[in-house]
Structures are given as C-alpha cells and as structure tokens.
Protein backbone atom coordinates (compact mmCIF):
# COMPACT_ATOMS: atom_id res chain seq x y z
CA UNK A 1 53.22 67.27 86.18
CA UNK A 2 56.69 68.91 87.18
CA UNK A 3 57.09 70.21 83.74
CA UNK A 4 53.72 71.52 83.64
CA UNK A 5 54.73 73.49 86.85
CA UNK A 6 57.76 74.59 85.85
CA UNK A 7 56.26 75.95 82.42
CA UNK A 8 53.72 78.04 84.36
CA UNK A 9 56.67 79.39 87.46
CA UNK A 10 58.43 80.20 84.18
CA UNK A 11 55.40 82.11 82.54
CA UNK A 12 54.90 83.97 85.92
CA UNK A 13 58.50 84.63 86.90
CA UNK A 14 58.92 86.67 83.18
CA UNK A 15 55.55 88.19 83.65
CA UNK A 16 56.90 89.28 87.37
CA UNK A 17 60.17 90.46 85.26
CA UNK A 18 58.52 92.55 82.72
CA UNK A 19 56.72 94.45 85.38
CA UNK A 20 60.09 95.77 87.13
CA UNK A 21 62.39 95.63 83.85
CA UNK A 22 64.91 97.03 85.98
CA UNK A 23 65.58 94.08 87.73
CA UNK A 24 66.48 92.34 84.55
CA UNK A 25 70.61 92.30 83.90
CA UNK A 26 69.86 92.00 80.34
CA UNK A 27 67.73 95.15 79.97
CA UNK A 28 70.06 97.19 82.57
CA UNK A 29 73.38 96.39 80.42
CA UNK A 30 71.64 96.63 77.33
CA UNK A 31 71.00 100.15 78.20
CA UNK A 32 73.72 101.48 79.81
C-alpha cells in the first residue's frame, strides 16, 4: 500500500514540477 502511495505522490509531485519548470534545479542550470 505505501509503495502504491508513494508511486502516485511521485506521479503528482513531477506533474506539479512540470507545471512551474522553473522550480526545477535541473532545468534552471541546464539553461543558464
């Protein structure tokens, strides 16, 4: 059950991620 939840706060976090990509270090460094 735990990993089931922590596959779907995963699958939402990156979702949340890819709607502000500027709050993702990888993308900001990547660019600059």
């Amino acid at each position: 059950m735990s990993a089931l939840l922590n596959f779907i706060f995963e699958s939402y976090f990156l979702t949340y991620l890819a709607q502000f990509p500027e709050l993702d270090p990888d993308r900001m460094s990547a660019e600059h």
